[in-house]
Structure formats: C-alpha cells, structure tokens
PDB file of N, CA and C in Angstrom:
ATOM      1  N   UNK A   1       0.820  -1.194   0.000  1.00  0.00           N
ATOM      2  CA  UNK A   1       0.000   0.000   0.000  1.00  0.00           C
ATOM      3  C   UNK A   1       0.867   1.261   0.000  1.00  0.00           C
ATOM      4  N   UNK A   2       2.330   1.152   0.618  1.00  0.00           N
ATOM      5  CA  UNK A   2       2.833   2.301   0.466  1.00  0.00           C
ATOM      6  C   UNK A   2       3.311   2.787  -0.730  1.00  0.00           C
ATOM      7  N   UNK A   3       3.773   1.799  -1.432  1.00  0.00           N
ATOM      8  CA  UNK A   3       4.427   1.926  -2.733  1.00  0.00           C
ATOM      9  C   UNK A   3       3.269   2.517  -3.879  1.00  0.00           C
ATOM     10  N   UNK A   4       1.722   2.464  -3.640  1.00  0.00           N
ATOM     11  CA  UNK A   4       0.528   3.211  -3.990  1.00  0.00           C
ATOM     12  C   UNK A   4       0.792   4.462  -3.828  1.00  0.00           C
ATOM     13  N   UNK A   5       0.721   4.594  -2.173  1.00  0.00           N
ATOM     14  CA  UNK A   5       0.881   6.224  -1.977  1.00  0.00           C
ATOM     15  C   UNK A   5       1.739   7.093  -2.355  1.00  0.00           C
ATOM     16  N   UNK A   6       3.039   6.295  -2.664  1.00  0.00           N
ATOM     17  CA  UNK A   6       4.059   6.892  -2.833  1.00  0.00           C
ATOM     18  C   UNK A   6       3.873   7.185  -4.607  1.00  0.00           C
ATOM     19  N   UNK A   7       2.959   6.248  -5.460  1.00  0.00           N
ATOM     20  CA  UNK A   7       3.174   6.644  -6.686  1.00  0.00           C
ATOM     21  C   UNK A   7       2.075   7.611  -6.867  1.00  0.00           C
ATOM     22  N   UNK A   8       1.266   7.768  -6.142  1.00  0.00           N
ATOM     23  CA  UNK A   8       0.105   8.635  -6.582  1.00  0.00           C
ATOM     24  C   UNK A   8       0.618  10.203  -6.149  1.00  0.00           C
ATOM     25  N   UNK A   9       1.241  10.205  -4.830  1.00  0.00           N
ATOM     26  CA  UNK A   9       1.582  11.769  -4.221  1.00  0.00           C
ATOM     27  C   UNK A   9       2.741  11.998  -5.534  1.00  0.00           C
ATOM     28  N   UNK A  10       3.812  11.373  -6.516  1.00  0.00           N
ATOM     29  CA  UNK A  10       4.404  11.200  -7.131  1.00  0.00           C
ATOM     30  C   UNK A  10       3.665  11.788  -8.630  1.00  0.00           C
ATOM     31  N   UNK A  11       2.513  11.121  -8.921  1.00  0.00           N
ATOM     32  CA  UNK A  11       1.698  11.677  -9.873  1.00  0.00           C
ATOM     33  C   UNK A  11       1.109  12.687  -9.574  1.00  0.00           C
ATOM     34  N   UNK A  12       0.848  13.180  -8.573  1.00  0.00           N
ATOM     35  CA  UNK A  12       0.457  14.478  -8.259  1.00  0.00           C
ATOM     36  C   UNK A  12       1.293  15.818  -8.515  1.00  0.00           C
ATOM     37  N   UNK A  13       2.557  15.169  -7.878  1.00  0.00           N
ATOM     38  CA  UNK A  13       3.728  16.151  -7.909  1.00  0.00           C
ATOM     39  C   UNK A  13       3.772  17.008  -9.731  1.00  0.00           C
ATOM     40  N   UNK A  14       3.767  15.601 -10.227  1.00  0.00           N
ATOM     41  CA  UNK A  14       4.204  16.008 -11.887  1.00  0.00           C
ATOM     42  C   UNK A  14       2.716  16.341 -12.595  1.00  0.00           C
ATOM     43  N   UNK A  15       2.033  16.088 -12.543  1.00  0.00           N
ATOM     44  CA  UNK A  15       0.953  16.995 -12.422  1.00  0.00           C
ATOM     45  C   UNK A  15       1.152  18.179 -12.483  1.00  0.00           C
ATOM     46  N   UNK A  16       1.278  18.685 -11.549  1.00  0.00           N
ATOM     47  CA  UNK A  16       1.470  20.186 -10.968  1.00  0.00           C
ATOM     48  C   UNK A  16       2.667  20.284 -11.661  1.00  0.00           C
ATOM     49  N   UNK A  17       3.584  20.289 -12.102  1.00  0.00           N
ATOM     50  CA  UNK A  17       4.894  19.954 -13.359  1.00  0.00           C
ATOM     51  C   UNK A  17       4.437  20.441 -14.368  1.00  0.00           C
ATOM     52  N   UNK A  18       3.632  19.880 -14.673  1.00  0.00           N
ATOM     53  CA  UNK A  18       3.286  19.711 -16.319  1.00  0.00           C
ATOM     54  C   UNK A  18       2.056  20.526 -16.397  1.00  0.00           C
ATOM     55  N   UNK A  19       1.887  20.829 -15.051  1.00  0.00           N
ATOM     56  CA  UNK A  19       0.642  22.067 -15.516  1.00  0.00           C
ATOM     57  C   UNK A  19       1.257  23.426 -15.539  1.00  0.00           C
ATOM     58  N   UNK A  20       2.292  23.707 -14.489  1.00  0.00           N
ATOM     59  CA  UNK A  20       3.086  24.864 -15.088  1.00  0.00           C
ATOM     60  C   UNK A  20       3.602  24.955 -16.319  1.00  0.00           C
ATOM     61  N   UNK A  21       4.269  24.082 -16.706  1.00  0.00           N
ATOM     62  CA  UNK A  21       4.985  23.894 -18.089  1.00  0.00           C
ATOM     63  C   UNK A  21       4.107  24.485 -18.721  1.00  0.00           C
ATOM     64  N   UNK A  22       2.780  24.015 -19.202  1.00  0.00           N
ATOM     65  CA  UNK A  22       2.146  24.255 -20.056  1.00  0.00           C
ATOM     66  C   UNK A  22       1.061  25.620 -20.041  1.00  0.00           C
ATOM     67  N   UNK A  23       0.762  25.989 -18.862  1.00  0.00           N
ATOM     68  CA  UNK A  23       0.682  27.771 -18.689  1.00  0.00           C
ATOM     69  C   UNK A  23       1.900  28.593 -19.453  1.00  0.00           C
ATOM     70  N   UNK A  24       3.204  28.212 -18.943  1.00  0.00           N
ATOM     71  CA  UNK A  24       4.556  28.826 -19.164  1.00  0.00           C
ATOM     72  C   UNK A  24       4.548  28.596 -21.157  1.00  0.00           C
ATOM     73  N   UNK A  25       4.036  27.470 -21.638  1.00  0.00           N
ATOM     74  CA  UNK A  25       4.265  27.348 -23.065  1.00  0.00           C
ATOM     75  C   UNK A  25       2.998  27.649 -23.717  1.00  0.00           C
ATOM     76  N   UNK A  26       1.969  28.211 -22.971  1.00  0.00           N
ATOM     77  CA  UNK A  26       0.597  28.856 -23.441  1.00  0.00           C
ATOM     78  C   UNK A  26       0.928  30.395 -23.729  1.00  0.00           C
ATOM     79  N   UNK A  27       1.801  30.390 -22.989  1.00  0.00           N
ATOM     80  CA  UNK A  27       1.780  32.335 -22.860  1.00  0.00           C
ATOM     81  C   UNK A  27       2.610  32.723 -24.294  1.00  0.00           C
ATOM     82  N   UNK A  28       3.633  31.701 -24.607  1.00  0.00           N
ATOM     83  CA  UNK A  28       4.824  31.807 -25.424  1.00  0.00           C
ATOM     84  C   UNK A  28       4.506  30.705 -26.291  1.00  0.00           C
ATOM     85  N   UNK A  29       4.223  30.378 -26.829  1.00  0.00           N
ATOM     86  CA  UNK A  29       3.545  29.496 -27.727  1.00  0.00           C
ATOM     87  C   UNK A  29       4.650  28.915 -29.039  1.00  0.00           C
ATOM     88  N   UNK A  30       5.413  30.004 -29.552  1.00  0.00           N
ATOM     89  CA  UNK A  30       6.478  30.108 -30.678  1.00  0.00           C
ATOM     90  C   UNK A  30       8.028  29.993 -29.767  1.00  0.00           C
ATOM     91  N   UNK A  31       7.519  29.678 -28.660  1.00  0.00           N
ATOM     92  CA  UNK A  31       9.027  29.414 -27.720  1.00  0.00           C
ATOM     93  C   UNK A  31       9.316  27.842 -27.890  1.00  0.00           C
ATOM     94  N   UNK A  32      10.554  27.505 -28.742  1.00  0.00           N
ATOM     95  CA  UNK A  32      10.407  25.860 -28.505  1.00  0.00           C
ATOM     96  C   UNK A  32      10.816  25.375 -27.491  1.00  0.00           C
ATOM     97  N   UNK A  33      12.096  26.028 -26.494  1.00  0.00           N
ATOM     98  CA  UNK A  33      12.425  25.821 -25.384  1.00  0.00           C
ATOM     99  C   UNK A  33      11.344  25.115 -24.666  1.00  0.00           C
ATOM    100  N   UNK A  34      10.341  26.145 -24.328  1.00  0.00           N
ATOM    101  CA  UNK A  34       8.697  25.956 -23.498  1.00  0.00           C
ATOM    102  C   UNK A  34       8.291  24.720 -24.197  1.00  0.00           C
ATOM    103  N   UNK A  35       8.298  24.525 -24.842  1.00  0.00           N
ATOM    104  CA  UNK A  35       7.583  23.593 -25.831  1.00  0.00           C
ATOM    105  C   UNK A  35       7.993  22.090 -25.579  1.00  0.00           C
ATOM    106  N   UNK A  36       9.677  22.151 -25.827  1.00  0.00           N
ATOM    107  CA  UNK A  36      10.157  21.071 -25.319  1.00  0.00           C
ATOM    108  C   UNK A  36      10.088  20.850 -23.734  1.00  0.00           C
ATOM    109  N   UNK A  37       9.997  21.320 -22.974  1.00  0.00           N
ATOM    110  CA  UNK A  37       9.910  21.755 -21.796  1.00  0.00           C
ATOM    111  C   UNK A  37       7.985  20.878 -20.969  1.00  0.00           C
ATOM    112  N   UNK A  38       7.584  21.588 -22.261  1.00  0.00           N
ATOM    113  CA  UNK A  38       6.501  21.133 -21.569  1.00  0.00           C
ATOM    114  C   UNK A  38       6.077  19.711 -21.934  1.00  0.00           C
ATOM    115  N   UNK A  39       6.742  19.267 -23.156  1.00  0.00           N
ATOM    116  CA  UNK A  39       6.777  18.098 -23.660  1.00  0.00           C
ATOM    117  C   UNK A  39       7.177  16.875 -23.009  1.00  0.00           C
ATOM    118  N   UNK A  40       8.332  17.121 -22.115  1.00  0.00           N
ATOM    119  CA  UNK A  40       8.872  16.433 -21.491  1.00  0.00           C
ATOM    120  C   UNK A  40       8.157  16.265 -19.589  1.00  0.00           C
ATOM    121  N   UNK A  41       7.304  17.340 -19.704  1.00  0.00           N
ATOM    122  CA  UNK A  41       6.859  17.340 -18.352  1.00  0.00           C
ATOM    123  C   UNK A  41       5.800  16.251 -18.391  1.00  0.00           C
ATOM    124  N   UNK A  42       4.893  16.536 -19.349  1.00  0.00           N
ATOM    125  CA  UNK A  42       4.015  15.747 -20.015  1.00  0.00           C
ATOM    126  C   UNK A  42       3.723  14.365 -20.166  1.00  0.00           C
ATOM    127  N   UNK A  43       5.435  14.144 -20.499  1.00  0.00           N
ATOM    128  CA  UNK A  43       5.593  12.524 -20.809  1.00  0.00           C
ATOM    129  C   UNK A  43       6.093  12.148 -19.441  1.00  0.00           C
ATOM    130  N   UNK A  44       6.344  12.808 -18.526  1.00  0.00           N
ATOM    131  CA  UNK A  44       6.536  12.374 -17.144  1.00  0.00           C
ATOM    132  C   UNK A  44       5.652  11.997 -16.781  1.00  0.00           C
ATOM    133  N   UNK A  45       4.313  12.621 -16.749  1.00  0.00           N
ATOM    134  CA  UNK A  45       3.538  12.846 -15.534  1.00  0.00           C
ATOM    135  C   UNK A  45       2.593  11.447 -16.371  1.00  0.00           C
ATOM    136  N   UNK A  46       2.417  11.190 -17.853  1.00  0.00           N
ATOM    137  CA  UNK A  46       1.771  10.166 -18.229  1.00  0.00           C
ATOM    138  C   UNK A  46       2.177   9.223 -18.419  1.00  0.00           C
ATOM    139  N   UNK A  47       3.678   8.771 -17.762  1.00  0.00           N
ATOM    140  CA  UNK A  47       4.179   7.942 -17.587  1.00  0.00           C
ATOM    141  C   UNK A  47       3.486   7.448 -16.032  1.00  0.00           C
ATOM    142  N   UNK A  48       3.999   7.830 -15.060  1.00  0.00           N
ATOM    143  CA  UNK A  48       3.754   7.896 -13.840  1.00  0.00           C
ATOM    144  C   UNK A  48       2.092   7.191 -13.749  1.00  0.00           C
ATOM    145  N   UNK A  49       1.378   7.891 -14.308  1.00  0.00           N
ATOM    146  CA  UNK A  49      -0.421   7.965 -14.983  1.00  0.00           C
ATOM    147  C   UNK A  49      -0.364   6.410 -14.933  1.00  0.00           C
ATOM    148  N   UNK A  50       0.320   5.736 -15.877  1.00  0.00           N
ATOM    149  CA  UNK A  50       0.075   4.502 -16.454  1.00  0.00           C
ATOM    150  C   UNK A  50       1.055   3.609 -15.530  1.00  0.00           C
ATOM    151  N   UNK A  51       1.798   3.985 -14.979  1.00  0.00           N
ATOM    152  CA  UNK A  51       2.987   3.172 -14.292  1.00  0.00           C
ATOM    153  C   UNK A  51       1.867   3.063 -12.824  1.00  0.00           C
ATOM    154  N   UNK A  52       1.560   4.307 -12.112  1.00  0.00           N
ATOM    155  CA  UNK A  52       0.191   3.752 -11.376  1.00  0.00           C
ATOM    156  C   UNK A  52      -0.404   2.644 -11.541  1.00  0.00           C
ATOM    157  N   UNK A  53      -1.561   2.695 -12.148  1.00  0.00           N
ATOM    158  CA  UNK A  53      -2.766   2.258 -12.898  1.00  0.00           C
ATOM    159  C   UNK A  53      -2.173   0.443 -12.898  1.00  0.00           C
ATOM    160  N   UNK A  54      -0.777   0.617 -13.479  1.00  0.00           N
ATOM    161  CA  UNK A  54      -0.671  -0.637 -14.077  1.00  0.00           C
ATOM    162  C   UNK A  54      -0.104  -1.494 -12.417  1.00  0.00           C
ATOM    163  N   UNK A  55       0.473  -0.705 -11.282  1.00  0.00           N
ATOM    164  CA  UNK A  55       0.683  -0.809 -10.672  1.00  0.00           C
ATOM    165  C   UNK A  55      -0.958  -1.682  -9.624  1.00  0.00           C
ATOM    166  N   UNK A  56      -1.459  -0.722  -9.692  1.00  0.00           N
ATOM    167  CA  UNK A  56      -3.166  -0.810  -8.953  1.00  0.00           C
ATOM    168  C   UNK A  56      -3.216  -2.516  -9.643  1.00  0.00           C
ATOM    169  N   UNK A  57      -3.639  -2.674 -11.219  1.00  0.00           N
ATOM    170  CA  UNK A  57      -3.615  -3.953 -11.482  1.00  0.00           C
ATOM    171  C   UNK A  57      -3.230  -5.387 -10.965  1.00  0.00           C
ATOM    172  N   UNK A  58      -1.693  -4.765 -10.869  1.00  0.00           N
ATOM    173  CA  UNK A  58      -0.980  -5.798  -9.820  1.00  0.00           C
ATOM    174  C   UNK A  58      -0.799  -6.108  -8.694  1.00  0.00           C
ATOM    175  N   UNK A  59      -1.182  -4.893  -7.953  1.00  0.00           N
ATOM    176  CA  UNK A  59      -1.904  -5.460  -6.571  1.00  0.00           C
ATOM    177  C   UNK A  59      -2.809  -5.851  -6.288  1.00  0.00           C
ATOM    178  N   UNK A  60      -3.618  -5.929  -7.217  1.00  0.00           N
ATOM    179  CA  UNK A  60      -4.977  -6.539  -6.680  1.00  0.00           C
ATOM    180  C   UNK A  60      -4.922  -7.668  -7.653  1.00  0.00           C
ATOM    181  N   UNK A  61      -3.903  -8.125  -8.452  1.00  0.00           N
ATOM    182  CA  UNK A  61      -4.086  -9.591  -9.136  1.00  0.00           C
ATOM    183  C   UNK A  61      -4.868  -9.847 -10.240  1.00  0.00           C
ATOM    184  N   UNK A  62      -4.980  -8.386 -10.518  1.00  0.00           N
ATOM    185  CA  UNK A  62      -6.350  -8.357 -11.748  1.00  0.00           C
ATOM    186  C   UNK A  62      -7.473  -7.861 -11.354  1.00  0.00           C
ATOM    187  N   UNK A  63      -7.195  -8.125 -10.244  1.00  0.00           N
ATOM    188  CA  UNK A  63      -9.266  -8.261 -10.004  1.00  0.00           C
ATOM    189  C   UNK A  63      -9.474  -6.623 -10.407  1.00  0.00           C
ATOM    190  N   UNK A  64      -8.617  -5.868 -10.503  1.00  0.00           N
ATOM    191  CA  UNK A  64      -8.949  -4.036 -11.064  1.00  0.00           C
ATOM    192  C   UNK A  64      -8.033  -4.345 -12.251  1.00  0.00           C
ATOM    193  N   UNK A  65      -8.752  -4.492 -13.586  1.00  0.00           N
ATOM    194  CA  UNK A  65      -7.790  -4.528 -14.397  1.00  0.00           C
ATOM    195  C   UNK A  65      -7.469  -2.918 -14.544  1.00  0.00           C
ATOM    196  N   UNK A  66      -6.507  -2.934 -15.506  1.00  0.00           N
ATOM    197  CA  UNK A  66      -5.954  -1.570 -16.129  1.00  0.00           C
ATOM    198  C   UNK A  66      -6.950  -0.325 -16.667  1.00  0.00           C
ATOM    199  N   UNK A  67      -7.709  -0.480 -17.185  1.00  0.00           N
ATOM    200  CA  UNK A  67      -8.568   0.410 -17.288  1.00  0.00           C
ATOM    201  C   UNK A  67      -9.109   0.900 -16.795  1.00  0.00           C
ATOM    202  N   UNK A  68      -9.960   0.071 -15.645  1.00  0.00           N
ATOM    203  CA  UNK A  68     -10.672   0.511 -14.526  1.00  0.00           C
ATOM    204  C   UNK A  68     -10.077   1.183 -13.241  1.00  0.00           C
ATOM    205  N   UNK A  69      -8.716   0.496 -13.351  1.00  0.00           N
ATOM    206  CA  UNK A  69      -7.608   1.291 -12.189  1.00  0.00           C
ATOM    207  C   UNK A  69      -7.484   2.637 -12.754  1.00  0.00           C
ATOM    208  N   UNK A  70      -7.125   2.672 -14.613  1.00  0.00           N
ATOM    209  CA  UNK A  70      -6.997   4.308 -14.956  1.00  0.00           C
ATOM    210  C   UNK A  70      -8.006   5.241 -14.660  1.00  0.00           C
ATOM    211  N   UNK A  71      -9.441   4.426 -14.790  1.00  0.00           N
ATOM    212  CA  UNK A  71     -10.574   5.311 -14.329  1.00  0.00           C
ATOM    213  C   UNK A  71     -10.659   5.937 -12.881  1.00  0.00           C
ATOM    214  N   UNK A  72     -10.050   4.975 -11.880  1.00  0.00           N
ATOM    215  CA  UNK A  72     -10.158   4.945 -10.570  1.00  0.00           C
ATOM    216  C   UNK A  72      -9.304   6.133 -10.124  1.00  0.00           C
ATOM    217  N   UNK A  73      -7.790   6.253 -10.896  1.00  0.00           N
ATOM    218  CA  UNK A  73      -6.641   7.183 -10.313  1.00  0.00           C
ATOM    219  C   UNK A  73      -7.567   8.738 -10.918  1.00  0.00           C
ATOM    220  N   UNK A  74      -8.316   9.009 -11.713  1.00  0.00           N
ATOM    221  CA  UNK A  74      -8.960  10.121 -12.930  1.00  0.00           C
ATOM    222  C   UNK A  74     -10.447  10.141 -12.158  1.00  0.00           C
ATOM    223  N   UNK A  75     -11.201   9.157 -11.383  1.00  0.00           N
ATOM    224  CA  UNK A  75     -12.673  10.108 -10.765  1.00  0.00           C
ATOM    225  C   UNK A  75     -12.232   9.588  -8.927  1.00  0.00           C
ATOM    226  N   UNK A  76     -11.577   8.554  -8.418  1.00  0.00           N
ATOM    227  CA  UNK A  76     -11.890   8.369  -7.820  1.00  0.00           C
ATOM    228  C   UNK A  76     -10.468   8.759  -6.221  1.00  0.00           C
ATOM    229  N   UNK A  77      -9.591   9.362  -6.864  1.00  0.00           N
ATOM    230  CA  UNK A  77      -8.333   9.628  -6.652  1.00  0.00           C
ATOM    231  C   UNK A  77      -8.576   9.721  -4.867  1.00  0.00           C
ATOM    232  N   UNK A  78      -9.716  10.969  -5.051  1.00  0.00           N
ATOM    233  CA  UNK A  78      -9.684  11.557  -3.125  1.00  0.00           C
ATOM    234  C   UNK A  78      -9.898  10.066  -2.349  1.00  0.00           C
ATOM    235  N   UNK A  79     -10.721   9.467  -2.775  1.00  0.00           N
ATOM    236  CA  UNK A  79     -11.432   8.222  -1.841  1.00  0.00           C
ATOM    237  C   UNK A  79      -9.800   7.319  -1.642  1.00  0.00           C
ATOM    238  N   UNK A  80      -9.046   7.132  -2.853  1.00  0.00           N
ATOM    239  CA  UNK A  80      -7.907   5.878  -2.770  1.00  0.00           C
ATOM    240  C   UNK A  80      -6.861   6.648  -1.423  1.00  0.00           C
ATOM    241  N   UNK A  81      -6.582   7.997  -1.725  1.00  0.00           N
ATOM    242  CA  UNK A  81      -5.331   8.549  -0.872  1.00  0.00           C
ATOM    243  C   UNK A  81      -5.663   8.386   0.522  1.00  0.00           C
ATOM    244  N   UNK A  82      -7.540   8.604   0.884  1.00  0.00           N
ATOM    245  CA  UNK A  82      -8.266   8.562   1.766  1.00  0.00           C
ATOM    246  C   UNK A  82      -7.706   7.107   2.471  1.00  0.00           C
ATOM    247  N   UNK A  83      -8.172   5.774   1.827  1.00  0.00           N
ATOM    248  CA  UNK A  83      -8.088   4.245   2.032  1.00  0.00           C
ATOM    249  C   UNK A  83      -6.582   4.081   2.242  1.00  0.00           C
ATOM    250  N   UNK A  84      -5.462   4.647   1.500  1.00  0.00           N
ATOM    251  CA  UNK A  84      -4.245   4.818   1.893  1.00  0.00           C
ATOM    252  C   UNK A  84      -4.082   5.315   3.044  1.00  0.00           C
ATOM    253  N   UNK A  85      -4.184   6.158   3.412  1.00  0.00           N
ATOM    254  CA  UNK A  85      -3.789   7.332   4.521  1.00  0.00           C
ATOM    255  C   UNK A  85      -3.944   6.589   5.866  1.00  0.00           C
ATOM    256  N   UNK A  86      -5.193   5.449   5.899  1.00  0.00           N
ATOM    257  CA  UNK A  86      -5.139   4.527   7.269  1.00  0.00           C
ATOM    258  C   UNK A  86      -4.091   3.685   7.718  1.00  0.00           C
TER     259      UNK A  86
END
C-alpha cells in the first residue's frame, strides 16, 4: 500500500509539473524551449499515470484490471489517498 501512496503523491507532484509547463508554453507558444519543456513534463507525468494504474492492477491480481484502475486514479483519486492514509 505504500508503494501506492508513494506513486500517486508522485503523480500528483508532476501533475502540478506539467501544468506549469504548459501555462509557461501557453503564454509563449512560438518558444520551442517551453515547448520542449513542456513536452517532457508531459511525458513524465503520463508515464507515472500509467505506471500507477498498471501498478493498482498488480496489486490486486487483476481483479482491477488496467482500465478501470486508470478510471479509478482520474474520478476516484480523493477516496484511494483517503483508504491509503489509514
């Protein structure tokens, strides 16, 4: 369960990453720096996304396959950190 918490506060982090990035490459749009910048934040944070998810799968043996874990980290996030946090 910790290795959960630890990837989700982890996906959160880059989250918040990749949401600056992409304010910072909204404003400047013709900046490729920003661009690459935000590109790379991006592929972090939807790495992490799926490295979760696929994670959730394997702790529970299937019984949450992959999809439904991606759905779970995307509506159901507050309730899991909640079930963690005990």
């Amino acid at each position: 369960m910790k290795i959960l918490l630890e990837k989700i506060k982890k996906l959160e982090q880059l989250e918040k990453v990749a949401d600056e990035a992409e304010a910072r490459y909204t404003e400047e749009p013709e900046n490729a720096e920003l661009e690459k910048a935000f590109g790379e934040a991006y592929k972090a944070e939807f790495d992490a996304y799926i490295s979760t998810a696929k994670y959730i799968e394997y702790m529970t043996n299937g019984n949450v396959d992959f999809m439904t874990a991606k759905k779970l980290i995307q509506t159901k996030r507050a309730e899991l950190l909640q079930l963690l946090a005990i």
